[in-house]
Protein backbone atom coordinates (compact mmCIF):
# COMPACT_ATOMS: atom_id res chain seq x y z
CA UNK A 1 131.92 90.44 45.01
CA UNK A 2 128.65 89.71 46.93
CA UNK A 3 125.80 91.99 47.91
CA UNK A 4 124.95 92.10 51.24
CA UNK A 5 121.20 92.63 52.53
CA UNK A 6 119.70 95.58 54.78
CA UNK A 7 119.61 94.47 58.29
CA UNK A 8 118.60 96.26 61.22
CA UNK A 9 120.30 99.28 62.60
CA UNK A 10 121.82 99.86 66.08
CA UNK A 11 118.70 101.60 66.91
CA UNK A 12 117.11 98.55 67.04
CA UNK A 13 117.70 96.88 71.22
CA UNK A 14 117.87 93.46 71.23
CA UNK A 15 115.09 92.35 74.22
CA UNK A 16 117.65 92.14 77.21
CA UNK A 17 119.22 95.75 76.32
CA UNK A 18 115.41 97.36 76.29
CA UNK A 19 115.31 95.72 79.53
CA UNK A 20 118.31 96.78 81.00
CA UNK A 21 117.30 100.22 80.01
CA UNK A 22 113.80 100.35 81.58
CA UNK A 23 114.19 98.08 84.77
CA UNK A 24 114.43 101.33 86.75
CA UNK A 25 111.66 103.12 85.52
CA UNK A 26 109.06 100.23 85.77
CA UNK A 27 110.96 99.31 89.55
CA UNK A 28 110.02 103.32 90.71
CA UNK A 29 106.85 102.82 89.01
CA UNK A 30 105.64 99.78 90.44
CA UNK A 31 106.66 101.15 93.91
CA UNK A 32 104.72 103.98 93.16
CA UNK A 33 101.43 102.12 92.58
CA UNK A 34 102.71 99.91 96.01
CA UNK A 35 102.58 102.83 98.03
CA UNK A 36 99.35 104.21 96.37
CA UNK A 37 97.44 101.18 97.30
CA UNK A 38 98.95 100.77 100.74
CA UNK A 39 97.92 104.64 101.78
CA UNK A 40 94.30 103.90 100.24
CA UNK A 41 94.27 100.74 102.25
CA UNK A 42 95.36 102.57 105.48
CA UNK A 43 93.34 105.92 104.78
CA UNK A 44 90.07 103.55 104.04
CA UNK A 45 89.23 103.34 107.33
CA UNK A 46 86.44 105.91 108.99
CA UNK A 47 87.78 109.16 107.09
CA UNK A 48 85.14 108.90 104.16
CA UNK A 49 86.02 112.48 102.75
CA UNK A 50 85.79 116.00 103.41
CA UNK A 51 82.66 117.25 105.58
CA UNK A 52 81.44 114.03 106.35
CA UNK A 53 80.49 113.52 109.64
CA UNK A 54 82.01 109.87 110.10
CA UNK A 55 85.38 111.21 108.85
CA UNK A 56 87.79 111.75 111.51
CA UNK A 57 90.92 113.46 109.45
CA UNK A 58 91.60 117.31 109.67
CA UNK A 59 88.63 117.86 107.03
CA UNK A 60 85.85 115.58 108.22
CA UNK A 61 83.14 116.71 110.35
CA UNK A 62 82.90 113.53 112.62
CA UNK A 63 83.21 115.82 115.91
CA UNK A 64 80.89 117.74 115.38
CA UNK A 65 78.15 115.11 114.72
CA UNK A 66 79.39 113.48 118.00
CA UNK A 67 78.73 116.64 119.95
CA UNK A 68 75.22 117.10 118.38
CA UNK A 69 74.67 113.38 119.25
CA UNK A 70 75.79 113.98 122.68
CA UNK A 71 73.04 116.89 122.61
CA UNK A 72 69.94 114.76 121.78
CA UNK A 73 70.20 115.11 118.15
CA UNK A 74 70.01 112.35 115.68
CA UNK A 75 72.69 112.42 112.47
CA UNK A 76 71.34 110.53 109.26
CA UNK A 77 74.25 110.89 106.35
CA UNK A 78 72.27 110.62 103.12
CA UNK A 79 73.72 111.01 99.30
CA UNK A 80 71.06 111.33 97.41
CA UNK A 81 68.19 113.78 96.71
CA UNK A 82 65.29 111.34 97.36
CA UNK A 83 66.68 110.61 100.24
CA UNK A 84 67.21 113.64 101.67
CA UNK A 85 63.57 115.54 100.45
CA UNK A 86 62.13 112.49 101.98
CA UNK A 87 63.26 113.30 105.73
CA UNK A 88 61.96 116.98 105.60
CA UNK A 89 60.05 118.36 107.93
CA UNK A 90 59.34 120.63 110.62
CA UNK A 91 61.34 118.90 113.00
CA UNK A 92 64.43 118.61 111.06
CA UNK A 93 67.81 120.60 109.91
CA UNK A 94 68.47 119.60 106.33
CA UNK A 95 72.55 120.54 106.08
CA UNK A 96 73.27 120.95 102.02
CA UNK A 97 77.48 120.47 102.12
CA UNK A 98 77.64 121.22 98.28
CA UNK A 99 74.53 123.00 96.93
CA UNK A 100 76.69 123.82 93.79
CA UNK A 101 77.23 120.58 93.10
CA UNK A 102 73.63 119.94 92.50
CA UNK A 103 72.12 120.10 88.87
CA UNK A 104 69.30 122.90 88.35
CA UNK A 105 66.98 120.52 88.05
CA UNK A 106 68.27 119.08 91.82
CA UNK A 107 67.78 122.69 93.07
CA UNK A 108 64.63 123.23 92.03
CA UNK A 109 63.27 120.00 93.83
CA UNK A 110 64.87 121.04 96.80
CA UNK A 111 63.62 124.25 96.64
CA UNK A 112 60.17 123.11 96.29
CA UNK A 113 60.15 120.30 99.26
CA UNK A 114 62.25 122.98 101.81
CA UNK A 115 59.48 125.46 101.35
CA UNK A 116 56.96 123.64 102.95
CA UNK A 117 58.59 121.71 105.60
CA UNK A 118 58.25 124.48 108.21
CA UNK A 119 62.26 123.03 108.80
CA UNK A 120 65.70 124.59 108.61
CA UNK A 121 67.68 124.16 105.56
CA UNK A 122 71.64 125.34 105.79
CA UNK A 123 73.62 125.79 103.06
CA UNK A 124 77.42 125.68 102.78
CA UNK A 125 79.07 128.05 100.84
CA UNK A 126 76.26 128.62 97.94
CA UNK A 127 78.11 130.48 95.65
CA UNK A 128 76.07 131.76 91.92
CA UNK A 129 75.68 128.31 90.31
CA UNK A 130 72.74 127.29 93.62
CA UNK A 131 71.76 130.53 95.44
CA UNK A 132 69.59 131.97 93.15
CA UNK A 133 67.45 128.90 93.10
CA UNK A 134 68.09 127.54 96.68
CA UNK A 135 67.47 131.10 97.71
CA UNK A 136 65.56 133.42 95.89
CA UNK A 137 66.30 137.05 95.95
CA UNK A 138 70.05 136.71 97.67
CA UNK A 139 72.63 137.17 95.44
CA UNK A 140 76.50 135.93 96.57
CA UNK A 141 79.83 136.91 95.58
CA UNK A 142 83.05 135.89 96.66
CA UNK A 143 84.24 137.21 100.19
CA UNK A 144 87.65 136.13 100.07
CA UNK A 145 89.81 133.34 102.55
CA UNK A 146 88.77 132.87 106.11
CA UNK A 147 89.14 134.81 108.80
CA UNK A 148 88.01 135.68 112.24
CA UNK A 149 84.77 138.16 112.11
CA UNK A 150 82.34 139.56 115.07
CA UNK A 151 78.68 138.36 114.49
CA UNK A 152 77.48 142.11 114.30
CA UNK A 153 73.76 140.97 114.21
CA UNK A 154 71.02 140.42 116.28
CA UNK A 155 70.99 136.75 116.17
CA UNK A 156 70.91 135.05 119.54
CA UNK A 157 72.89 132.11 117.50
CA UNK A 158 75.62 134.52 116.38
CA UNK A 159 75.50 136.79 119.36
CA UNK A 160 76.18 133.86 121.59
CA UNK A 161 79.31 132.31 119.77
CA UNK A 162 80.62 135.25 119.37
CA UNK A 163 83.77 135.45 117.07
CA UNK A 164 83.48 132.86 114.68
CA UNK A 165 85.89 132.28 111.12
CA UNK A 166 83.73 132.79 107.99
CA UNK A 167 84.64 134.03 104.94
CA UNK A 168 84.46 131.98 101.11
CA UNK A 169 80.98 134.06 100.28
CA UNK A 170 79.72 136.63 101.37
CA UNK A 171 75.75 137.67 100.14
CA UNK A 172 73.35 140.15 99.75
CA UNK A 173 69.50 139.93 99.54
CA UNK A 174 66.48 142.56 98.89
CA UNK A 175 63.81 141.20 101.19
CA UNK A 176 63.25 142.16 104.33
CA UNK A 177 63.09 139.25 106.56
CA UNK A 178 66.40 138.35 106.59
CA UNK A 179 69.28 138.69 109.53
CA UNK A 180 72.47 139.27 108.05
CA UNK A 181 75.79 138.83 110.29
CA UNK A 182 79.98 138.55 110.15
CA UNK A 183 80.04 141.25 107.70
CA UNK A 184 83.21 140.90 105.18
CA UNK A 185 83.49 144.16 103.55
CA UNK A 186 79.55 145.48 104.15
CA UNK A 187 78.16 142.21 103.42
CA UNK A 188 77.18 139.13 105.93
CA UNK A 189 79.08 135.75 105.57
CA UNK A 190 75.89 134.49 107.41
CA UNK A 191 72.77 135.34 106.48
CA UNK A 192 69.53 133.59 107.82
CA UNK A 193 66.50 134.07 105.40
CA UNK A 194 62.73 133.53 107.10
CA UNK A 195 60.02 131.87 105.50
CA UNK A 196 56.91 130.85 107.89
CA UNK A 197 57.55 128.69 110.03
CA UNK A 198 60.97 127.72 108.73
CA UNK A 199 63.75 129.68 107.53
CA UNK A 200 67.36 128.82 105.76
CA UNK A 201 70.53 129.92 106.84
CA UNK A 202 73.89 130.49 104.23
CA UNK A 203 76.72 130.21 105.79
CA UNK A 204 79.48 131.36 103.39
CA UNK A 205 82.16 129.19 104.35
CA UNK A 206 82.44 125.41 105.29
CA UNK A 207 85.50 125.98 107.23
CA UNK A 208 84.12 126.29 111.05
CA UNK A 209 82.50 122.47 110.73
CA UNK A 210 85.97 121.09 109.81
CA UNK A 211 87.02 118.65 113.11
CA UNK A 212 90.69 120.72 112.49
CA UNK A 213 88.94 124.39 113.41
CA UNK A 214 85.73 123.21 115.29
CA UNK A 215 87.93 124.14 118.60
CA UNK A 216 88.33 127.42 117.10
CA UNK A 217 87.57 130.66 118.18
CA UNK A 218 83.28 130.51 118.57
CA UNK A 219 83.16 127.85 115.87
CA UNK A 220 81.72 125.14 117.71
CA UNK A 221 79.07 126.95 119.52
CA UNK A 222 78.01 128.57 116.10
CA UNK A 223 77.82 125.23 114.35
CA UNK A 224 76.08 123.44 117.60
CA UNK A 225 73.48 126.32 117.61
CA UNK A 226 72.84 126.12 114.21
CA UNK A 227 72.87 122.51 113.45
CA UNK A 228 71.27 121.77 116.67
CA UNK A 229 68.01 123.81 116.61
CA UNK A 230 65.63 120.41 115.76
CA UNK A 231 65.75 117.19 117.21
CA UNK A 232 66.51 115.36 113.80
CA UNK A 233 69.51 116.58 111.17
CA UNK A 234 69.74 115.06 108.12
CA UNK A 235 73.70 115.70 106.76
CA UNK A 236 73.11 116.10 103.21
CA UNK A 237 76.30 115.18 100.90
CA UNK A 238 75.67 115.58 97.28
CA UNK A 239 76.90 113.02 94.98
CA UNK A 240 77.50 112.80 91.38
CA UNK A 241 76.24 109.16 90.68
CA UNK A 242 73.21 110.86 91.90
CA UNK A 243 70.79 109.24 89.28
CA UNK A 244 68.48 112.44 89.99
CA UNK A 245 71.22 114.55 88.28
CA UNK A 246 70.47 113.05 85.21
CA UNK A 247 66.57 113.93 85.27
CA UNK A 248 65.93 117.08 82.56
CA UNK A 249 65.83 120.52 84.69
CA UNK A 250 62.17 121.64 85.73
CA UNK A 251 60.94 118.86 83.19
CA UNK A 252 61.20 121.91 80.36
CA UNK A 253 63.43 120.08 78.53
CA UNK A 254 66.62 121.91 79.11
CA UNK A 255 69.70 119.94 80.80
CA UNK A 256 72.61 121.06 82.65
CA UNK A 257 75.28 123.01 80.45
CA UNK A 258 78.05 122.53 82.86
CA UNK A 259 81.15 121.03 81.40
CA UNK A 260 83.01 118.25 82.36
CA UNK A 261 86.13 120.17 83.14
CA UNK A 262 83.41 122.40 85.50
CA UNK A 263 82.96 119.21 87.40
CA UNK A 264 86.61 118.04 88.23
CA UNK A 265 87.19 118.90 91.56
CA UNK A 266 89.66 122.04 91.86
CA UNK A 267 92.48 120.04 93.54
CA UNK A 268 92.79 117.66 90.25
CA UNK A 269 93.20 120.64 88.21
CA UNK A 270 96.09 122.08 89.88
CA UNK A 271 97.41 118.69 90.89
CA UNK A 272 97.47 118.03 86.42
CA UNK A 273 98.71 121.51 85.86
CA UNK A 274 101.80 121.18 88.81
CA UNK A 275 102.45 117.87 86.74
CA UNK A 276 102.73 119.34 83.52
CA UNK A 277 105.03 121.96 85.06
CA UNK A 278 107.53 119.06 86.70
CA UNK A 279 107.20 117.45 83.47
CA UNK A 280 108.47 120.48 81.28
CA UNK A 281 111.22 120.96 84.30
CA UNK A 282 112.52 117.83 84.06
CA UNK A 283 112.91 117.95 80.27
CA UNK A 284 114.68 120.71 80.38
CA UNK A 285 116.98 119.45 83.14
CA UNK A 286 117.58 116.54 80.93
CA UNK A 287 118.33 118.53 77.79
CA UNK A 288 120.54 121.26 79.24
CA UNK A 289 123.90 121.42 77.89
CA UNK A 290 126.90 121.67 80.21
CA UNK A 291 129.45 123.72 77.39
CA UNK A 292 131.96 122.48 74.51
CA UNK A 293 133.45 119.39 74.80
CA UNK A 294 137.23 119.89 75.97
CA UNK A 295 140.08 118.37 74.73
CA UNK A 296 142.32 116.69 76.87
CA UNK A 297 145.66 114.75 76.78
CA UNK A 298 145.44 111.46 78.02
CA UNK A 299 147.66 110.45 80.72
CA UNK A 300 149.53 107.13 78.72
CA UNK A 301 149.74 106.60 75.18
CA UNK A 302 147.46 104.01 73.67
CA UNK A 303 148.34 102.04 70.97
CA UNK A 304 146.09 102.38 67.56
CA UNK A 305 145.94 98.79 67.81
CA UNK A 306 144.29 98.80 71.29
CA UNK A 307 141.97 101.33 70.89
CA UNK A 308 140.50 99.76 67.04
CA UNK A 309 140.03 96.66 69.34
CA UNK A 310 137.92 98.57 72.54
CA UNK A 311 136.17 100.57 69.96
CA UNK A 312 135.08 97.53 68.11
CA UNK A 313 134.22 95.46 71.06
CA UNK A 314 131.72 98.72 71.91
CA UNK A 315 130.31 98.29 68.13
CA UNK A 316 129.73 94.37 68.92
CA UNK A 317 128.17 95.29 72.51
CA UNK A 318 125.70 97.89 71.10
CA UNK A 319 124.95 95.37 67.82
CA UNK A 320 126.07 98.65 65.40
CA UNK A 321 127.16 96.81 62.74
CA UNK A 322 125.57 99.44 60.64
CA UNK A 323 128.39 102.23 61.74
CA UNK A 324 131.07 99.87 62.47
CA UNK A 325 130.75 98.97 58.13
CA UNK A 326 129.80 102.92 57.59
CA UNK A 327 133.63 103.71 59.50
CA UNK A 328 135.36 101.35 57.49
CA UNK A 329 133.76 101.90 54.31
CA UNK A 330 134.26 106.19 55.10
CA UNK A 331 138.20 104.58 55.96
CA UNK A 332 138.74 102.86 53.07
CA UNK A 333 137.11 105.65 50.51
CA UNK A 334 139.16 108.31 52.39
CA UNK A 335 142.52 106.59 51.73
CA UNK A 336 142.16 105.28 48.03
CA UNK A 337 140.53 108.66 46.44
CA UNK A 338 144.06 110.16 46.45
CA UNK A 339 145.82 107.06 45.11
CA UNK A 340 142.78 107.56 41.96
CA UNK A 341 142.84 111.44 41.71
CA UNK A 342 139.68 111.89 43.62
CA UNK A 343 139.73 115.02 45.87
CA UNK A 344 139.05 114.39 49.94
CA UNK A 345 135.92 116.19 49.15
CA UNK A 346 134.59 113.94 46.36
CA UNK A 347 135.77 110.90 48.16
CA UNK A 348 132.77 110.11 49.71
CA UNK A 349 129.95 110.92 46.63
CA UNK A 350 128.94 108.10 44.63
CA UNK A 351 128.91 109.39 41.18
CA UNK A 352 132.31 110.77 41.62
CA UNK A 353 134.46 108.15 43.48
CA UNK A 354 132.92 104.45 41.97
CA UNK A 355 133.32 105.34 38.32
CA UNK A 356 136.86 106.76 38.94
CA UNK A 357 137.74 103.54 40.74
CA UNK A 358 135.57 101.60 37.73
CA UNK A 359 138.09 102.38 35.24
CA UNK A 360 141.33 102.69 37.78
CA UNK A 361 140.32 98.22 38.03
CA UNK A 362 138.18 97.79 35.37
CA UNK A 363 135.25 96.44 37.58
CA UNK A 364 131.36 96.64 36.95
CA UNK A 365 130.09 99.89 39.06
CA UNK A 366 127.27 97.88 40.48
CA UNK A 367 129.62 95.96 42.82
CA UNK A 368 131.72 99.09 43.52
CA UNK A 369 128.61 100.93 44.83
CA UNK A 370 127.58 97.71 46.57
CA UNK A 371 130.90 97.50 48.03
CA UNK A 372 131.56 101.32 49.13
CA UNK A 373 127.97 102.85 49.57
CA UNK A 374 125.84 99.61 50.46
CA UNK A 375 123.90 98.61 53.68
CA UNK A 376 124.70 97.56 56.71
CA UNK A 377 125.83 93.59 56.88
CA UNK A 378 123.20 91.64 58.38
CA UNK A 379 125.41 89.50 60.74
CA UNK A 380 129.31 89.51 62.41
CA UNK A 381 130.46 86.98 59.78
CA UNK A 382 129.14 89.13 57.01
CA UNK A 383 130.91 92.53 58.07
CA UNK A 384 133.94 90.59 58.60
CA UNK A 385 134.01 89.91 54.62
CA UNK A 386 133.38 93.23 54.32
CA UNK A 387 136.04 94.29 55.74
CA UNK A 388 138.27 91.75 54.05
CA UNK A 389 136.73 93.16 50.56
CA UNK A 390 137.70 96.43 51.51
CA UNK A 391 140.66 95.71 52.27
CA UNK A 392 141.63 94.02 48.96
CA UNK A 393 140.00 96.49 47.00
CA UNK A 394 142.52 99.08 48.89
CA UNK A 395 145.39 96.53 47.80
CA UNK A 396 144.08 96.51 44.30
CA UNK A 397 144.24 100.21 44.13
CA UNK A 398 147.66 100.47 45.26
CA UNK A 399 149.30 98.10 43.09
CA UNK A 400 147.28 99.10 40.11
C-alpha cells in the first residue's frame, strides 16, 4: 500500500472558478465608478458648490450675485483669509458663508481687520464655535428648520422685504446697539450689531441666498438690501486648505482642538452611517433561513448507478477530491466494521476500527490508518487507486 500526500482542499478555486464567481461584482463595480466619473464630468461645469455665487444648481448662489451685478455692485469670490482681510474697507460688504468653519485663530484676525474697516461684515448662520469671537457679546442657539417669519423690527432692510424664511440660529446679545428682527421663539434670526461707522449683521440661516428660494417669499429683496448696501462685496468662502488655519490661535500657543470627525461635513456622516445600515440589511437578507429542508419523492426512479456517476462528475467539477476520498473511505469503513465486529458507532474512530482490521488481515496499522483515515489524494489518478485499495481491502475482509 502507498501513502498518499496532503493536497489542497475543495476550498481552494482554481483561477477561472474565482473568476466566474466575482465577474459580477467587479462588472457592477466598475459601472459604478463609470457613472461616478461621468456625473463629476457633467456636474463640473459652473456649479462649484453650495453658496457660491458662480454655482447655478438649487444650492448655489449664482442669481443672486447676478442681480447685485445688475445693481452696480461688484462680486469678488475669495477662499482664503488674506485675501479676504485684504479687500476690507469702508466701501465694502465682506459675506462670511461659513464662519464656523474658520479656526480661532482665523476668527480672531477677522475680528480684528472688520473692526476698523468702517464696512459691513455678514455672517451666515454663526452658530457657538464663531459668534463669540466674530461677535462679541451675542450669544446663539439653535432656532430650529426654516420657516416663513415677519421682520418685527425697525429695520428699513427688514421692514421693506417683508416676510422673509430664516430660521437655523436664532441669537441674543446684551448691548444696546443692536436691531434684532424675525423673532423665532423671543429671539431674532437677524440681528444687526453697530459698531461706528460699520456694523455686522447675523443672519441665522443661509437658506434665503440659495438660487432654489431666492424667488421666495421677501428673500430676494432681504438679501439684495443687505448684500447690496456698498458698492464692492467680497463673497467670502472659507476653505480648509486654508494655509492660515494652520497658524497657532492668537500666537499664544494654543491650536485648534477640533477633531477630525468635527470637520467631516454632516452629509458624509449620515451618508457612512445609511451605508453601514444597507450593509447590516443585506447580510441579514443573505443569511435568513427560509425553514427545514422538505423531503420530496422524485418523480422517476434513478438508478444508484446514475446518480454515483452525476454526483461524481459534481466532485470532479468543484476539484473536491478531498470529500469525494472522505465518502468512500466513510463507505468502505461503514460496510466492513460489521463483517470485523466493530459497532456502526466505532466504525469510524481510529483506535478502534484499524487495529480490529490489523489482526482480522494481519497488516501493519500504519498502512491501515493511511488507507482509511489519510488525506486527501493529490490528483484524479491518485483517488482512483484509492478507491481501487478500498475496494480490495473490502474484498479482503469478506473472504477472510
Amino acid at each position: 500500500m502507498t501513502e498518499v500526500t496532503p493536497a489542497p482542499t475543495s476550498a481552494s478555486l482554481a483561477p477561472h472558478q474565482l473568476w466566474i464567481r466575482t465577474r459580477g461584482l467587479l462588472l457592477a463595480l466598475l459601472v459604478l465608478v463609470a457613472a461616478g466619473i461621468t456625473l463629476a464630468t457633467v456636474r463640473s461645469g459652473d456649479q462649484h458648490g453650495r453658496l457660491d455665487p458662480r454655482s447655478a444648481d438649487r444650492h448655489g448662489s449664482r442669481a443672486v450675485a447676478e442681480l447685485l451685478k445688475e445693481r452696480g455692485v461688484s462680486v469678488h469670490v475669495v477662499t482664503t483669509l488674506d485675501e479676504a482681510t485684504a479687500q476690507v474697507g469702508p466701501e465694502t460688504t465682506l459675506l462670511v458663508t461659513s464662519p464656523d468653519l474658520l479656526t480661532p485663530h482665523q476668527q480672531s484676525e477677522l475680528r480684528a481687520t472688520t473692526d476698523h474697516s468702517a464696512g459691513r461684515t455678514v455672517l451666515l448662520a454663526a452658530g457657538p464655535p464663531s459668534v463669540g469671537t466674530l461677535a462679541p457679546g451675542v450669544r446663539a442657539e439653535s432656532a430650529g428648520p426654516v420657516a416663513t417669519r415677519a421682520p418685527q423690527c425697525s429695520l428699513p432692510a427688514a421692514r421693506n422685504a417683508g416676510d422673509v424664511e430664516t430660521g437655523g440660529f436664532h441669537y441674543a446679545s446684551d448691548g444696546p446697539e443692536t436691531i434684532a428682527c424675525f423673532p423665532s421663539d423671543g429671539l431674532p434670526t437677524l440681528l444687526l450689531v453697530e459698531q461706528g461707522t460699520g456694523d455686522t449683521v447675523l443672519l441665522g440661516s443661509p437658506d434665503l441666498l440659495h438660487n432654489e428660494r431666492l424667488g421666495n417669499q421677501g428673500n430676494a429683496s432681504l438679501a439684495l438690501q443687505l448684500l447690496g448696501s456698498r458698492p464692492h462685496l467680497v463673497w467670502y468662502l472659507p476653505s480648509l486648505t486654508d494655509i492660515s488655519a494652520a497658524a497657532e490661535n492668537g500666537g499664544d500657543g494654543s491650536h485648534d482642538d477640533r477633531s477630525f470627525v468635527d470637520l467631516i461635513p454632516r452629509g458624509w456622516l449620515w451618508g457612512t452611517l445609511q451605508l453601514a445600515l444597507a450593509a447590516v440589511l443585506a447580510a441579514i437578507w443573505r443569511a435568513r433561513r427560509l425553514g427545514p429542508l422538505v423531503v420530496e419523492r422524485l418523480p422517476v426512479a434513478i438508478r444508484a448507478s446514475e446518480s454515483t456517476e452525476g454526483r461524481a462528475r459534481l466532485y470532479r467539477r468543484a476539484n473536491a477530491r478531498d470529500r469525494a476520498a472522505d465518502s468512500l473511505r466513510a463507505a468502505t469503513r461503514t460496510r466492513i466494521a460489521p463483517l470485523i465486529g466493530v459497532s456502526p458507532h466505532d466504525a469510524h474512530s481510529p483506535t478502534t476500527l484499524v487495529p480490529a482490521v490489523s489482526v482480522r488481515l494481519s497488516t501493519t496499522d500504519s498502512d491501515l490508518q493511511a488507507l482509511l483515515f489519510g488525506p486527501a489524494p493529490s490528483d484524479d489518478a491518485a483517488l482512483v487507486h484509492l478507491a481501487d485499495q478500498l475496494d480490495t481491502l473490502e474484498r479482503e475482509v469478506r473472504t477472510s
